[in-house]
Protein backbone atom coordinates (compact mmCIF):
# COMPACT_ATOMS: atom_id res chain seq x y z
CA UNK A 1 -44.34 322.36 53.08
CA UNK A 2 -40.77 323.12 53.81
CA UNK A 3 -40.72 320.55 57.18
CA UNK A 4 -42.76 317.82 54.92
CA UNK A 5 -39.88 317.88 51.99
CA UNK A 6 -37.15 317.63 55.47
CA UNK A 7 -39.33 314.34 56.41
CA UNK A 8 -39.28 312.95 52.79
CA UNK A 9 -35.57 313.68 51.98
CA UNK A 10 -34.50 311.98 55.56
CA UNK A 11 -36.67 309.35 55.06
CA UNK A 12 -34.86 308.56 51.94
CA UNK A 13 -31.29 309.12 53.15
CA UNK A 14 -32.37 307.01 56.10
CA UNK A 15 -33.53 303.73 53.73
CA UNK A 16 -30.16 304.43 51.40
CA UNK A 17 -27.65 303.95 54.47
CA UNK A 18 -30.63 300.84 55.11
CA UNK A 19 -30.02 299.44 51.98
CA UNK A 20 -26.14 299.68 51.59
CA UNK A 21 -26.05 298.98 55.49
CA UNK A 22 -27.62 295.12 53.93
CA UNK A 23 -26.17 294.93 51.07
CA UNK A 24 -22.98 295.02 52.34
CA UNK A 25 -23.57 292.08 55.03
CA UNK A 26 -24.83 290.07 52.24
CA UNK A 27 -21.80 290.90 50.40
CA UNK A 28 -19.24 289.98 52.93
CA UNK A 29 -21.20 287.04 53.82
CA UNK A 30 -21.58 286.05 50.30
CA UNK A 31 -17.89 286.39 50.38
CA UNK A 32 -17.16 284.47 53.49
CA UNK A 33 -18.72 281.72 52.32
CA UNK A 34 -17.05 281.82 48.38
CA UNK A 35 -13.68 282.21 50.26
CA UNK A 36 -14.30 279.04 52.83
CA UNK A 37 -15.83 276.89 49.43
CA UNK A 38 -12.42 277.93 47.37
CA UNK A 39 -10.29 277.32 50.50
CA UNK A 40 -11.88 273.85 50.47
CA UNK A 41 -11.66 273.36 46.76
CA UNK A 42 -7.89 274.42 46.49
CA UNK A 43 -4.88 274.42 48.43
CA UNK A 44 -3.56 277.59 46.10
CA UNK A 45 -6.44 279.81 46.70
CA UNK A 46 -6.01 282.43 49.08
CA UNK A 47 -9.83 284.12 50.65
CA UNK A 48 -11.89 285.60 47.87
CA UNK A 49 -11.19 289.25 48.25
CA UNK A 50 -7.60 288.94 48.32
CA UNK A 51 -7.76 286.63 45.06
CA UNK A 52 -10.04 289.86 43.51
CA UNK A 53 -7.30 291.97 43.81
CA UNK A 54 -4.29 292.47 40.73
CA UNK A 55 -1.47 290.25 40.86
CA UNK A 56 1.73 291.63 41.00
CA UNK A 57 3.89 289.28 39.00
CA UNK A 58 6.97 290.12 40.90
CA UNK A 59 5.36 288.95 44.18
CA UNK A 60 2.60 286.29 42.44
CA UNK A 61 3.38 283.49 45.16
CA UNK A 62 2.54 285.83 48.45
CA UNK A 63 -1.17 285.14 47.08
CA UNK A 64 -0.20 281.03 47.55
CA UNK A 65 -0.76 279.50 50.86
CA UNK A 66 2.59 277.93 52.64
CA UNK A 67 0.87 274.26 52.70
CA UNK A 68 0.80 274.20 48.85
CA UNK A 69 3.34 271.59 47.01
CA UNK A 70 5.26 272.55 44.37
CA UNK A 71 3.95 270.10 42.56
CA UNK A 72 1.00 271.57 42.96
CA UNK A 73 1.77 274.89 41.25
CA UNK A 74 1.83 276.41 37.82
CA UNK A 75 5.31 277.73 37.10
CA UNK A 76 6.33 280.12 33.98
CA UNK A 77 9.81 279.00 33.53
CA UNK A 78 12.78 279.89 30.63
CA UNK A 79 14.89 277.41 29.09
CA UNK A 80 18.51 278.46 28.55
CA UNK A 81 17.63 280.67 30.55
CA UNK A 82 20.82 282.93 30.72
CA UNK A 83 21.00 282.62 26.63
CA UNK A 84 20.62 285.85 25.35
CA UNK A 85 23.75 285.74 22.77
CA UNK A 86 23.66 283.69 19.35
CA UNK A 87 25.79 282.57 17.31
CA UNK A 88 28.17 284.31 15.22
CA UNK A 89 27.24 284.17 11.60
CA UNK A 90 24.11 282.19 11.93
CA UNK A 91 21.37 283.60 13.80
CA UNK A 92 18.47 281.30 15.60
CA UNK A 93 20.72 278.69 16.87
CA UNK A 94 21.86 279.98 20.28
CA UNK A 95 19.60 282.78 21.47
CA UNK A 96 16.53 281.24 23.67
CA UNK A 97 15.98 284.65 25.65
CA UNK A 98 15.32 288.00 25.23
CA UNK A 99 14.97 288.83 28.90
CA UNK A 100 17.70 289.14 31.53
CA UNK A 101 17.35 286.82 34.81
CA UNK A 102 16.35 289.93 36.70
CA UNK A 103 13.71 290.58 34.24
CA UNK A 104 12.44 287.47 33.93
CA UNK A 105 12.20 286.43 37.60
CA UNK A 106 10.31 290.61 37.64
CA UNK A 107 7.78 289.02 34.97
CA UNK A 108 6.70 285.99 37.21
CA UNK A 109 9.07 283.35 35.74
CA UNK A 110 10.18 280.68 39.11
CA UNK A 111 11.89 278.22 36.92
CA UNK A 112 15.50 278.48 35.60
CA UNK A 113 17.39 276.58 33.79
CA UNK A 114 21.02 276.98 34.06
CA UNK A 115 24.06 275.53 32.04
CA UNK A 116 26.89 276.01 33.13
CA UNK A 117 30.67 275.34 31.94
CA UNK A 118 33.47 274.49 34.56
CA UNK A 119 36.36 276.75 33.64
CA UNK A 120 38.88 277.85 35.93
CA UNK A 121 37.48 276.27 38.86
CA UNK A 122 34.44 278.35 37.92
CA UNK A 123 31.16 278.69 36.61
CA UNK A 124 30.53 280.36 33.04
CA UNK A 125 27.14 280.16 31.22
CA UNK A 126 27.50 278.87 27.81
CA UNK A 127 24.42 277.35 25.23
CA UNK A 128 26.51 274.80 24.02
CA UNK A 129 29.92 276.17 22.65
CA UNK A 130 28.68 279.68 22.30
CA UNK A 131 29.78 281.68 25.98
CA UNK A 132 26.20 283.87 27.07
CA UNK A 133 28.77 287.07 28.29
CA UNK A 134 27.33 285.68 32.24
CA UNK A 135 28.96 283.90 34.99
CA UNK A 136 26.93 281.71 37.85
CA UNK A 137 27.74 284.45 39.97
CA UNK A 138 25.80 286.74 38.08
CA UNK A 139 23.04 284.75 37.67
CA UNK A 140 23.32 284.25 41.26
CA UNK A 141 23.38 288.22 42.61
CA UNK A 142 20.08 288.15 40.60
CA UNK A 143 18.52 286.02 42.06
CA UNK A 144 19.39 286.51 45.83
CA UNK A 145 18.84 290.46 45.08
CA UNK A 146 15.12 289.09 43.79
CA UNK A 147 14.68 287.16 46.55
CA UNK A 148 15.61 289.81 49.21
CA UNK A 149 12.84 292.19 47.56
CA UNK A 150 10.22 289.44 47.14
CA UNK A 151 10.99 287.17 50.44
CA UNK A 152 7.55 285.39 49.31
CA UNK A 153 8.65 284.23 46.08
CA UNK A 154 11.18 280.77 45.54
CA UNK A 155 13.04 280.05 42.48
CA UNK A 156 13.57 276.59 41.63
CA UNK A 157 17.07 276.20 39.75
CA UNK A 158 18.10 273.50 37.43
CA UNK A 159 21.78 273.35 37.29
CA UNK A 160 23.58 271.33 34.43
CA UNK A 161 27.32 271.05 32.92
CA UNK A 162 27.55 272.24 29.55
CA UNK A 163 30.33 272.25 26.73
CA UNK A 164 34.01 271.13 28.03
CA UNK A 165 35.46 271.28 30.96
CA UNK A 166 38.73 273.39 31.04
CA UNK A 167 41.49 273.96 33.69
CA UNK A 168 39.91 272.66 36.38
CA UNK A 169 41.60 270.63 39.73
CA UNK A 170 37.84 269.52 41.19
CA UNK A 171 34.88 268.02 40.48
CA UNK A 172 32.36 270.26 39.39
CA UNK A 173 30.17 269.52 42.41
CA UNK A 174 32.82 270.28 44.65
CA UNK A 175 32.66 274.04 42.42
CA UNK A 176 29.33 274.07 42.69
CA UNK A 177 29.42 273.47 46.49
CA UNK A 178 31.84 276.61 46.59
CA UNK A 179 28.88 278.78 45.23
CA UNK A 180 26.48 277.43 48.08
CA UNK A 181 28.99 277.95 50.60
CA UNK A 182 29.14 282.14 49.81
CA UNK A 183 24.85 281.97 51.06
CA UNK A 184 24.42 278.86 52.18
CA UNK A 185 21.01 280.34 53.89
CA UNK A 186 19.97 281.09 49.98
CA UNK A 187 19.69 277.24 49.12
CA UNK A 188 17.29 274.18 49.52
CA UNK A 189 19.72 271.23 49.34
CA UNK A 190 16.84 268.81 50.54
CA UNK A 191 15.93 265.62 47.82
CA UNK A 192 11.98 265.95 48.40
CA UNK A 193 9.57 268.12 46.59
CA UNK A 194 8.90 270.86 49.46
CA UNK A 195 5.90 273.27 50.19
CA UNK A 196 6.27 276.67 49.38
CA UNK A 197 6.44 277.51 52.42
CA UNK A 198 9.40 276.11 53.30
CA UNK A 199 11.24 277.46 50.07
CA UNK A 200 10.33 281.13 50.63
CA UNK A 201 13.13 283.56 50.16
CA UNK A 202 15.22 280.65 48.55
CA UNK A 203 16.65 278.93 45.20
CA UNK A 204 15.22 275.01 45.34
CA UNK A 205 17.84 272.88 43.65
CA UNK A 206 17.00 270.60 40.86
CA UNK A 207 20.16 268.73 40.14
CA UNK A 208 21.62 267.42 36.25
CA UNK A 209 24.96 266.63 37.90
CA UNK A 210 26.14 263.79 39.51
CA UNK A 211 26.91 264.61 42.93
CA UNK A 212 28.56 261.82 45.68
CA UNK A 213 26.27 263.76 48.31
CA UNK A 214 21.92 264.36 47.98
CA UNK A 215 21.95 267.47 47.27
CA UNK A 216 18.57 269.00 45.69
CA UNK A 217 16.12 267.19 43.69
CA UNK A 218 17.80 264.51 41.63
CA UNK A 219 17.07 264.83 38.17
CA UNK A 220 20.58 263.54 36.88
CA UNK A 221 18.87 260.22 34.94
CA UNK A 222 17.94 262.71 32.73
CA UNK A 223 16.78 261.04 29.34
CA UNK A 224 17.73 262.28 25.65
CA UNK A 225 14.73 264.34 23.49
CA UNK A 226 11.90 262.54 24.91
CA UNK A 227 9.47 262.01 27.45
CA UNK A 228 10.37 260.51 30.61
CA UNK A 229 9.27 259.31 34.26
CA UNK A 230 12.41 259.84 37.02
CA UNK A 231 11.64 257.69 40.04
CA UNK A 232 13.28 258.75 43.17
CA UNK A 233 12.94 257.32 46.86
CA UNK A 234 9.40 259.25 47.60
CA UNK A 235 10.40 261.73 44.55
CA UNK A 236 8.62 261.27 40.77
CA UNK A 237 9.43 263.74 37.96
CA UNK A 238 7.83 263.62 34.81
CA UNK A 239 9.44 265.65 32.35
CA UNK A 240 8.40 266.52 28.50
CA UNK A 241 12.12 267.41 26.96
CA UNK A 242 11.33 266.85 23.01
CA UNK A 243 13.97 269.15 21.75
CA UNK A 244 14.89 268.35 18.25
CA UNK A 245 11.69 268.98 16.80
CA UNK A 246 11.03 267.80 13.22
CA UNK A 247 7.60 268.64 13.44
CA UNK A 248 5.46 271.24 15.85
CA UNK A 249 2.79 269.25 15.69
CA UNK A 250 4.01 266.39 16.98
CA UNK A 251 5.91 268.86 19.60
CA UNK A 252 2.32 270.30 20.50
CA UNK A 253 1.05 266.99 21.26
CA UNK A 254 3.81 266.11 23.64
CA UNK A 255 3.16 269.67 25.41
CA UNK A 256 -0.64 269.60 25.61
CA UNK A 257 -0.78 265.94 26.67
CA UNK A 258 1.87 266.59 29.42
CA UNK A 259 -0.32 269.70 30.87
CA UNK A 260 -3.31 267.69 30.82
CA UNK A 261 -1.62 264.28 33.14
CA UNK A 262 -0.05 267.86 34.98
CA UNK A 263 -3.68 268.67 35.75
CA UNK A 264 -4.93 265.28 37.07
CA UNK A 265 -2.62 264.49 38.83
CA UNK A 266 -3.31 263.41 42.37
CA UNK A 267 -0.06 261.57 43.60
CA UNK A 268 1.98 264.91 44.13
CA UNK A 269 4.13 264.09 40.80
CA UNK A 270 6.77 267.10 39.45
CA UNK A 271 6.04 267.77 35.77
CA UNK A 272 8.39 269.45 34.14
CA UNK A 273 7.13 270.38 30.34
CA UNK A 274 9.98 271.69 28.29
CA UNK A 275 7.57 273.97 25.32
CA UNK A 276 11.25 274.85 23.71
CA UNK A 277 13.28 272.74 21.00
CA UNK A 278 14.65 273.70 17.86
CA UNK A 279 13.85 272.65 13.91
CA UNK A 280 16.97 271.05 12.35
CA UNK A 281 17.44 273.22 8.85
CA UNK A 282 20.05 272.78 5.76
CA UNK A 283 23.01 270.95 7.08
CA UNK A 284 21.05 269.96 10.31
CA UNK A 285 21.43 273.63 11.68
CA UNK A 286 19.12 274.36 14.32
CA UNK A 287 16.44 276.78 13.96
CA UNK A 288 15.32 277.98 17.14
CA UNK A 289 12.68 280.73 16.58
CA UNK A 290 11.28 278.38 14.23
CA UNK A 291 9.95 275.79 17.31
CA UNK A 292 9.00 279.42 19.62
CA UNK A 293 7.38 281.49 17.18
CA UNK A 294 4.68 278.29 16.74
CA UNK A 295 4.09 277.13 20.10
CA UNK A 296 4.19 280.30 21.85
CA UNK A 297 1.15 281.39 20.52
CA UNK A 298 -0.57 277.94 21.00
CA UNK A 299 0.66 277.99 24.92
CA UNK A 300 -1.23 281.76 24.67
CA UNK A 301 -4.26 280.32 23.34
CA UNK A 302 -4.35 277.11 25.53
CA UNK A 303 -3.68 279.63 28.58
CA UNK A 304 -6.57 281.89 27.50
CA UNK A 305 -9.09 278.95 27.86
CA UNK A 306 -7.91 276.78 30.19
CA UNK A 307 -7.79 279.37 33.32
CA UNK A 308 -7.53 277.18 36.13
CA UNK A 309 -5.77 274.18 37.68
CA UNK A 310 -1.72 272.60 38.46
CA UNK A 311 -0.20 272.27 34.89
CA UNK A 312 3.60 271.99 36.21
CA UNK A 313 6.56 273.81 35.43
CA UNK A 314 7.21 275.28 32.11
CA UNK A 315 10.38 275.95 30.58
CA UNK A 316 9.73 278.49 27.70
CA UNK A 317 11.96 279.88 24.91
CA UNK A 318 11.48 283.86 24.56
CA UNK A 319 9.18 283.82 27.76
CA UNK A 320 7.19 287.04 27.65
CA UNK A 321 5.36 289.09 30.44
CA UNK A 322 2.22 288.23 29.23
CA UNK A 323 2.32 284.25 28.51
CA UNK A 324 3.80 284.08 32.09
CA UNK A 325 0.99 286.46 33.73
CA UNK A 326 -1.58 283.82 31.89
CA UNK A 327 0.20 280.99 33.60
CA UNK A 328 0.51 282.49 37.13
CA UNK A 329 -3.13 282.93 36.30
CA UNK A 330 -4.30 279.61 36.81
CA UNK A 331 -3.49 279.10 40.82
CA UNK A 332 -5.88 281.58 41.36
């Protein structure tokens, strides 16, 4: 009795290790072959089990092969983004962040947008008159200390003058070139839109200055509160910058529609979708929480549903870790 119940219970160990023994080649086939179809599907897809496993938001682009175009990549952005100090007085006309740089570019955001005033032969960050208590080089440590942490990632940097000039005995290009110069190994200076690869570890220039050199991606023709097309040699930019927003609605539309072109594109276009602006109030002062706490949640919900494809960069006012997670989302 005791030798047949031996028999019975090997026989049954023996058809378990069978079974898994299977079921795991099918697995790893069935995987094999979902990884080669998404491989062929999408440049941005890495094999299938890596894309089952948690991305780290800090590190989202090591999941992104080197081939991939920028272009080709949905970007959480800020706008302002070194504007974390309002106004005296009147609050909701200055502020566009609560995060720092470090935290932001920690929460998946690859976009910044960076105003600077030339002062002293050097770079403050103001939003508009009101001075953001931050200097480029600060802005700069953070980002090269990022970058040296998360050699996988890229940040792609719009740099424009902002407010009045003061004190100054150079262009500010030629102050701006004095920044490069202190890491020059830390920039992308080239005019083209690059692959990722190529722009690991580094800040990829998008330039609102003049400059008498090419130097980054030229996005100087930059057109007041509207939509616009910028046509460089081999370069296109579309870019969604509706800022003085009378009506969300109307903002919405110009968001939404600019994700959806983002999406079909095929000609390797750079969309740039500015979802910030602000509501002009009594006396034509701006409201800015009044534009973000609307669209923020509609960018959620659009996110939420549509969980896959290119929608461009987006510049966001009061970016959040979880609106830029749902982003980062969608190359996967």
């Amino acid at each position: 009795m005791f030798k047949k119940r031996m028999k019975r219970m090997t026989a049954i160990a023996l058809g378990v290790v069978t079974a898994s023994i299977f079921f795991s080649c099918s697995n790893d086939s069935l995987l094999e072959r979902d990884s080669n179809e998404n491989n062929g599907a999408s440049l941005a897809k890495v094999n299938s089990r890596n894309s089952l496993a948690p991305i780290e938001m800090n590190s989202w682009m090591s999941g992104l092969q080197d081939n991939i175009s920028l272009s080709k990549i949905s970007i959480p952005g800020t706008h302002d983004s070194g504007a974390r100090v309002d106004a005296p007085v009147v609050s909701g006309t200055a502020k566009t962040q609560d995060l720092s740089i470090a935290e932001q570019l920690n929460a998946g955001v690859r976009f910044l947008d960076i105003r600077c005033r030339h002062i002293d032969n050097a770079f403050t960050i103001h939003h508009g008159a009101i001075y953001q208590n931050l200097n480029f080089d600060d802005v700069l440590n953070a980002c090269y200390t990022f970058l040296n942490s998360h050699p996988s990632e890229t940040i792609i940097m719009s740099v424009k003058e902002e407010y009045d000039a003061s004190n100054t005995t150079r262009s500010f290009e030629q102050t701006f070139d004095s920044y490069v110069q202190k890491n020059p190994s830390k920039w992308d200076l080239g005019s083209n839109i690059p692959t990722l690869g190529a722009v690991r570890g580094k800040i990829k220039l998008l330039r609102r200055f003049s400059s008498g050199a090419t130097k980054g991606i030229n996005a100087s023709p930059w057109a007041d509160n509207t939509t616009f097309d910028i046509n460089n040699s081999g370069v296109q930019l579309k870019v969604q910058d509706y800022y003085k927003v009378t009506n969300n609605d109307d903002k919405w539309n110009g968001i939404s529609s600019l994700l959806n072109e983002a999406k079909n594109d095929s000609n390797g276009k750079l969309f740039v979708n500015f979802t910030s602006g602000y509501k002009p109030g009594i006396f034509g002062i701006p409201s800015i929480p009044t534009v973000s706490n609307n669209i923020n949640p509609r960018l959620k919900t659009f996110f939420q549903t549509n969980t896959h494809g290119s929608f461009g960069i987006m510049p966001i006012d009061f970016v959040n870790a979880e609106l830029s997670e749902l982003i980062v989302k969608t190359n996967f």
